[in-house]
C-alpha atoms as a PDB file:
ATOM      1  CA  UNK A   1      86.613  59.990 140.006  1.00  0.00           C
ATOM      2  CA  UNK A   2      87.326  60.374 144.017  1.00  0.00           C
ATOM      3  CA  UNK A   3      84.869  62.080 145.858  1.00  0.00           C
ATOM      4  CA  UNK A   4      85.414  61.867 149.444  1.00  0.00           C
ATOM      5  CA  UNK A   5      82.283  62.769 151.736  1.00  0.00           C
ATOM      6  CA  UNK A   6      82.519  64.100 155.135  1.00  0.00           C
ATOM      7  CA  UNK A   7      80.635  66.227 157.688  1.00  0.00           C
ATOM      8  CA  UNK A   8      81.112  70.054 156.616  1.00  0.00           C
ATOM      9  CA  UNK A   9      81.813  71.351 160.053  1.00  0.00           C
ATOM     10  CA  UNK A  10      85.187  72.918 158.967  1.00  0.00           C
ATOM     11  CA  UNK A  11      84.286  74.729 156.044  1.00  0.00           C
ATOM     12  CA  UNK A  12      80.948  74.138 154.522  1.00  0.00           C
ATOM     13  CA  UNK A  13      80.861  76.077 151.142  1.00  0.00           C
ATOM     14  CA  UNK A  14      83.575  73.905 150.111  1.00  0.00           C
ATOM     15  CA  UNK A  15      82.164  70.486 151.178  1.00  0.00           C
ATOM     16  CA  UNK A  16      85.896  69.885 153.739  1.00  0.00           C
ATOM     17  CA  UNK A  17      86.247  67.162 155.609  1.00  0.00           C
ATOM     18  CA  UNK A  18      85.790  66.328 159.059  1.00  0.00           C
ATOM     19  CA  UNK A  19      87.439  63.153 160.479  1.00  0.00           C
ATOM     20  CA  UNK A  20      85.596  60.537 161.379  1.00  0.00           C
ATOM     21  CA  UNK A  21      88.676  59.544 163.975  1.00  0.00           C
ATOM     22  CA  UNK A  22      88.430  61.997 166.897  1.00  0.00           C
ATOM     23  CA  UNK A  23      87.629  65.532 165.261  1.00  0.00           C
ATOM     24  CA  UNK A  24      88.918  67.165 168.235  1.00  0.00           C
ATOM     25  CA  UNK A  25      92.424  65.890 167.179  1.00  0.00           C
ATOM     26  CA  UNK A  26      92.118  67.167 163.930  1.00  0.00           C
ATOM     27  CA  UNK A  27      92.670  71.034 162.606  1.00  0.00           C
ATOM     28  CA  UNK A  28      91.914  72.160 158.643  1.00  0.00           C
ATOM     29  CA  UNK A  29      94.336  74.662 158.449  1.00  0.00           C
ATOM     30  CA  UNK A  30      93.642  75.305 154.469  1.00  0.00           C
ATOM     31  CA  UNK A  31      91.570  74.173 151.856  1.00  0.00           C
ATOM     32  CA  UNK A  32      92.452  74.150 148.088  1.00  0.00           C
ATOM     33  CA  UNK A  33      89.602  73.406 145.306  1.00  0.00           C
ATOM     34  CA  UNK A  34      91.537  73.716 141.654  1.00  0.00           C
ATOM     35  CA  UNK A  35      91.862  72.584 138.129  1.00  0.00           C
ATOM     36  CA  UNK A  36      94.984  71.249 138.079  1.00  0.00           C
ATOM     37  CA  UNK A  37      97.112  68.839 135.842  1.00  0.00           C
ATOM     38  CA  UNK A  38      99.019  65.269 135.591  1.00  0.00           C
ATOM     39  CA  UNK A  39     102.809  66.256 135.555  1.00  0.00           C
ATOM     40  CA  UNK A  40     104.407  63.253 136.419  1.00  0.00           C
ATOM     41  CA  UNK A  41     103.977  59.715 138.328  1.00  0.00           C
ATOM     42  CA  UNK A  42     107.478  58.977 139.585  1.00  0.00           C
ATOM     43  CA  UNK A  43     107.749  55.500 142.245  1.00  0.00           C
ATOM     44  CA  UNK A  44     104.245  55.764 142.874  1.00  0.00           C
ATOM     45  CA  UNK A  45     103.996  59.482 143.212  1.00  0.00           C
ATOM     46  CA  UNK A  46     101.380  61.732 141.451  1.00  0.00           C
ATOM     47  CA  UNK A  47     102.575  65.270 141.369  1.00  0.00           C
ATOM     48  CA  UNK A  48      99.680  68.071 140.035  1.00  0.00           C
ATOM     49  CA  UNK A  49     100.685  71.360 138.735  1.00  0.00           C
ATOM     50  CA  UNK A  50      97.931  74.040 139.485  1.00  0.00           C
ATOM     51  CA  UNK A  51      96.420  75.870 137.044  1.00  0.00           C
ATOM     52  CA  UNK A  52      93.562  77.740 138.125  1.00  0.00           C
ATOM     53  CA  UNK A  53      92.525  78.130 141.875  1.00  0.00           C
ATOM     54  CA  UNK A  54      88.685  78.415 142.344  1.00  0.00           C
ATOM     55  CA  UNK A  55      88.426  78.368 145.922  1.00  0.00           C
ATOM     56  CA  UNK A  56      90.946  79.152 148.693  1.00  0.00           C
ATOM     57  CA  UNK A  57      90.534  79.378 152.235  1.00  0.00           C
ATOM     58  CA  UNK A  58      92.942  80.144 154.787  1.00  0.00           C
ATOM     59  CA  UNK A  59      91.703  79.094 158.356  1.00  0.00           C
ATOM     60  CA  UNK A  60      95.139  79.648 159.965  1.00  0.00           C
ATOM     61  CA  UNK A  61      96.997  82.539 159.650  1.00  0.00           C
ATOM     62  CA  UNK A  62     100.212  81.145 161.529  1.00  0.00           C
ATOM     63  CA  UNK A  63     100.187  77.601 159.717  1.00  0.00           C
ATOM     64  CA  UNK A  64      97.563  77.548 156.491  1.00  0.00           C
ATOM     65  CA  UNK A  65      99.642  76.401 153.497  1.00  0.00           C
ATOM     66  CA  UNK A  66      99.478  79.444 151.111  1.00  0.00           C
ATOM     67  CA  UNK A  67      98.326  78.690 146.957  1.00  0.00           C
ATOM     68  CA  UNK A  68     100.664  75.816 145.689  1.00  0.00           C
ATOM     69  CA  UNK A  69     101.248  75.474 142.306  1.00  0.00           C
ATOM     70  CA  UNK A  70     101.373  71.770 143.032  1.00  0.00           C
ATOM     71  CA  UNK A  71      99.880  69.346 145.153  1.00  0.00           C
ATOM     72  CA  UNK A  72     101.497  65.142 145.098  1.00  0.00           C
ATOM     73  CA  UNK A  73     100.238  62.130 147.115  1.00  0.00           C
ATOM     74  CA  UNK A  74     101.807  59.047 147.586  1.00  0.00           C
ATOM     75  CA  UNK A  75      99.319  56.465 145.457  1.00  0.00           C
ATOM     76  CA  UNK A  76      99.802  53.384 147.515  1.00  0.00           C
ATOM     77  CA  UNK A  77      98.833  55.226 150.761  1.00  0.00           C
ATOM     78  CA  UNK A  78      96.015  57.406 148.948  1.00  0.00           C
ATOM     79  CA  UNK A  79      93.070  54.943 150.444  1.00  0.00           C
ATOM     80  CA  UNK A  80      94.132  54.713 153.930  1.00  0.00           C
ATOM     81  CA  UNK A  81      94.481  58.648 154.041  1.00  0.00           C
ATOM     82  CA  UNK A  82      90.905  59.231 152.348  1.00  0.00           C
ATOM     83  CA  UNK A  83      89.453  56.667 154.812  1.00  0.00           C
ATOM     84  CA  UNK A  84      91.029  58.670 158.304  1.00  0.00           C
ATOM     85  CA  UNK A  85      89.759  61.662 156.885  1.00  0.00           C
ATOM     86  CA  UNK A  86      86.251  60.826 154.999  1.00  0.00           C
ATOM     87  CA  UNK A  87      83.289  59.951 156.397  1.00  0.00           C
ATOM     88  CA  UNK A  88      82.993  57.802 152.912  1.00  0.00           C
ATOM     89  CA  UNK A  89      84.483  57.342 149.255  1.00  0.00           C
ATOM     90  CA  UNK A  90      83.243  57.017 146.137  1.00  0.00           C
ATOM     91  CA  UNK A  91      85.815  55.989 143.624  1.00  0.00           C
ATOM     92  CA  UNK A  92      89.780  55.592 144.361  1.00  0.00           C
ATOM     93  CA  UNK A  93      92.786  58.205 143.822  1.00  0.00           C
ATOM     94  CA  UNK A  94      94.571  55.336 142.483  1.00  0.00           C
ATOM     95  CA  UNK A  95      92.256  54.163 139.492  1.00  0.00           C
ATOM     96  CA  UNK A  96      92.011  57.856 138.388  1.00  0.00           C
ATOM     97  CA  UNK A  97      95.699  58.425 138.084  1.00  0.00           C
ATOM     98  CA  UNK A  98      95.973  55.432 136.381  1.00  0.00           C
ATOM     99  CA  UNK A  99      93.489  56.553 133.836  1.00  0.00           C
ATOM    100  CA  UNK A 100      94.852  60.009 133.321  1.00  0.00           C
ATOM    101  CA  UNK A 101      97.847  60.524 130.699  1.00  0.00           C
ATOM    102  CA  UNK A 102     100.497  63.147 131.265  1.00  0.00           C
ATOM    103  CA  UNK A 103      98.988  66.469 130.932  1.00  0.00           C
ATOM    104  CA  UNK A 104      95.559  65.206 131.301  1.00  0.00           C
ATOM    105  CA  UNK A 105      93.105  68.435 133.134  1.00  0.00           C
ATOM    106  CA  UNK A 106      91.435  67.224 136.459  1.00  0.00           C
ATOM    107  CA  UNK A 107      89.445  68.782 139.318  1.00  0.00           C
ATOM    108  CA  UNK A 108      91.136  68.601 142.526  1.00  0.00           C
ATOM    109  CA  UNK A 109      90.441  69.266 145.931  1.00  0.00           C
ATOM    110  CA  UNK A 110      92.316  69.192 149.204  1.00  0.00           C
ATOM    111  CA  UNK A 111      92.938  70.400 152.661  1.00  0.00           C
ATOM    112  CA  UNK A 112      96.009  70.900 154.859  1.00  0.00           C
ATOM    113  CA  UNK A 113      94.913  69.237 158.239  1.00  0.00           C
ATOM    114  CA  UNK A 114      96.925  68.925 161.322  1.00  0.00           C
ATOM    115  CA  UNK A 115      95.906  65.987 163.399  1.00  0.00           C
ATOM    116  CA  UNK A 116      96.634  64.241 166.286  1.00  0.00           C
ATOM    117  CA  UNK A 117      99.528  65.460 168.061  1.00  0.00           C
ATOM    118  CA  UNK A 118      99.560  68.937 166.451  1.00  0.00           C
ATOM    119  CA  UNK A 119     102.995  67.832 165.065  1.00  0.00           C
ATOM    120  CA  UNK A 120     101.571  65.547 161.846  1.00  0.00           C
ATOM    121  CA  UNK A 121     100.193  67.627 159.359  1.00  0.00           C
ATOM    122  CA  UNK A 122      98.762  65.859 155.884  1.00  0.00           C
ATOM    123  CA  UNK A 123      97.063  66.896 153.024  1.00  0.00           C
ATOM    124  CA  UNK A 124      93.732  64.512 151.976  1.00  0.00           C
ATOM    125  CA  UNK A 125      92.625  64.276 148.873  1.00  0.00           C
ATOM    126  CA  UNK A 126      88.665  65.528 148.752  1.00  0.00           C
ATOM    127  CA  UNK A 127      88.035  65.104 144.813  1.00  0.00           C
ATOM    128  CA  UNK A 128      90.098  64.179 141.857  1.00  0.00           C
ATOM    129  CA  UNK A 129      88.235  63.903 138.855  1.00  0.00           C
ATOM    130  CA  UNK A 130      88.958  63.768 135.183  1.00  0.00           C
ATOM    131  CA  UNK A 131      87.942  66.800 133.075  1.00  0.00           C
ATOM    132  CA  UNK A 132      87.529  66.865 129.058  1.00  0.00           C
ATOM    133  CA  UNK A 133      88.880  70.858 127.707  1.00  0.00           C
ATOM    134  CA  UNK A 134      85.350  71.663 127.324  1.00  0.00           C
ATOM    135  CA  UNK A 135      84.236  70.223 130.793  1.00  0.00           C
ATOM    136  CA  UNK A 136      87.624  72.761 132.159  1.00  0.00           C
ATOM    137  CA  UNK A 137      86.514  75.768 130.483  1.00  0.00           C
ATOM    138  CA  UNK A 138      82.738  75.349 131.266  1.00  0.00           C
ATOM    139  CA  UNK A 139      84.564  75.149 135.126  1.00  0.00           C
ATOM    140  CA  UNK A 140      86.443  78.436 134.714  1.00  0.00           C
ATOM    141  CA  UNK A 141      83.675  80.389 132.939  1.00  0.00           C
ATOM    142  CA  UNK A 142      81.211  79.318 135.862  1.00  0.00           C
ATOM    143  CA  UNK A 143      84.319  80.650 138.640  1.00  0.00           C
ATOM    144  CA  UNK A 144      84.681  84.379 137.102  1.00  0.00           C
ATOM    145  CA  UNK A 145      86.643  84.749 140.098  1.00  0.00           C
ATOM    146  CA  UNK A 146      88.324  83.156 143.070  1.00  0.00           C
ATOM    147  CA  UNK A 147      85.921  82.745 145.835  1.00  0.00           C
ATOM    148  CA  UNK A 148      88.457  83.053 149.102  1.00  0.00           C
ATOM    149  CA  UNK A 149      88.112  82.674 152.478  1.00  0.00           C
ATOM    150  CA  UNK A 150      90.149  84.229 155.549  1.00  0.00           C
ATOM    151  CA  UNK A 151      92.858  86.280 153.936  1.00  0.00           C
ATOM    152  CA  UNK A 152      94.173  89.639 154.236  1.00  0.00           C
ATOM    153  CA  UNK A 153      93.349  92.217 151.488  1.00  0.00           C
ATOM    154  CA  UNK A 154      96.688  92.429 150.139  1.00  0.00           C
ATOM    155  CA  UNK A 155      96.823  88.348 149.791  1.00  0.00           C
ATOM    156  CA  UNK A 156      93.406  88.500 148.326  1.00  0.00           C
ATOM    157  CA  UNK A 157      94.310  90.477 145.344  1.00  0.00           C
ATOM    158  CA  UNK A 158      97.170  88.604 144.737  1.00  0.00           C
ATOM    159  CA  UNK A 159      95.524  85.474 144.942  1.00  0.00           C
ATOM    160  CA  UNK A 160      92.768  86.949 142.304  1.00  0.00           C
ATOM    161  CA  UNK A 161      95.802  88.201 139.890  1.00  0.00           C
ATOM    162  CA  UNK A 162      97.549  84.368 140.713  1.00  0.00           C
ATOM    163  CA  UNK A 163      94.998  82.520 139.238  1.00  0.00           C
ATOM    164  CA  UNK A 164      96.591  81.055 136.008  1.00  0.00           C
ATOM    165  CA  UNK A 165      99.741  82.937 136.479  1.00  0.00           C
ATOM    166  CA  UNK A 166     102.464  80.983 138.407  1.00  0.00           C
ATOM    167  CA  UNK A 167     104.645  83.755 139.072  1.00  0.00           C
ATOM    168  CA  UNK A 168     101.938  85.605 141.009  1.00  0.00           C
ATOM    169  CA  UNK A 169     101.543  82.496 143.217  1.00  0.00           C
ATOM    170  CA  UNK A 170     105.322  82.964 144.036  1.00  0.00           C
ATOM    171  CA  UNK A 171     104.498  85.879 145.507  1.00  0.00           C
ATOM    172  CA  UNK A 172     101.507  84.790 147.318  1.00  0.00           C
ATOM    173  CA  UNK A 173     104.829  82.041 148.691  1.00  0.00           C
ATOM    174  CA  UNK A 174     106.869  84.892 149.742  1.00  0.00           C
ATOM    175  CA  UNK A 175     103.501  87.079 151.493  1.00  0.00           C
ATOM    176  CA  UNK A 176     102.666  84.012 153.388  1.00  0.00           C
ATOM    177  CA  UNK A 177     106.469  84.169 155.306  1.00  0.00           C
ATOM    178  CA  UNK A 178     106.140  88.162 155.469  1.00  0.00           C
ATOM    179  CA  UNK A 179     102.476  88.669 156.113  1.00  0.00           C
ATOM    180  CA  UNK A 180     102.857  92.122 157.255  1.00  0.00           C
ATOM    181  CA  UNK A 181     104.483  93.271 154.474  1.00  0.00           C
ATOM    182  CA  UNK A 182     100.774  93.122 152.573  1.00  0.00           C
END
């Protein structure tokens, strides 16, 4: 399992991460904490279909990546990216997509941070850990609902009806580039 550890001064109840480079440089713009899925591992890409969203948080309304129904990373440049944005690691993104099979359920956690020069915007990895059926539905049953943070009312109930239902996560796509129209 990857657990990356940092200072929670961007969004505590989720455990985010702070930089340890310059945090002044560095923005969390959202935060996703899911149960997600293996769907494929193409030239050192793992891509992650969504399933469930747990927690959400929004923390900018003009760039915050909405829901996704999947998240990817680039193996081979997983470390470097966990070590410019966690204070410290235990475990490696590589070893546990290695040891998951297609399909295999996993908890995953990550944020949308823009750092830098505003213009480079990337999405560290903050936990990726296997998870038996059982271990999943014990996870679900324990997050009755999504817990969300900084959206509108309209793009909260859609993001409670979105939970394991892709097409409602669409819409949460299409909100996100008309926000007014919730």
């Amino acid at each position: 399992m990857l657990y990356a550890t940092s200072s929670a001064r961007y969004l505590r109840y989720m455990e985010a991460a702070d930089s340890p480079e310059d945090a002044s440089a560095n923005e969390v713009l959202s935060a996703h904490s899911t149960i997600a899925s293996l769907v494929s591992l193409t030239r050192g890409t793992a891509v992650f279909g969504v399933k469930h969203y747990l927690r959400y948080a929004q923390l900018s309304l003009t760039h915050g990546d909405p829901p996704q129904k999947e998240w990817s990373i680039a193996v081979g440049r997983a470390a470097a990216q966990t070590a410019r944005f966690a204070e410290e690691a235990e475990g490696s993104i590589a070893a546990v997509v290695a040891s998951l099979e297609l399909g295999s359920p996993v908890a995953l956690d990550w944020l949308q941070v823009r750092s830098g020069s505003r213009h480079l915007v990337e999405h560290p990895c903050q936990k990726l850990e296997p998870l038996s059926r059982a271990e999943e539905h014990r996870l679900l049953a324990s997050h009755a609902e999504v817990e969300i943070l900084g959206l509108t009312s309209g793009m909260e109930a859609l993001l409670k009806a979105a939970r394991g239902h892709p097409g409602a996560l669409a819409a949460l796509h299409s909100a996100q580039k008309h926000p007014g129209a919730l």
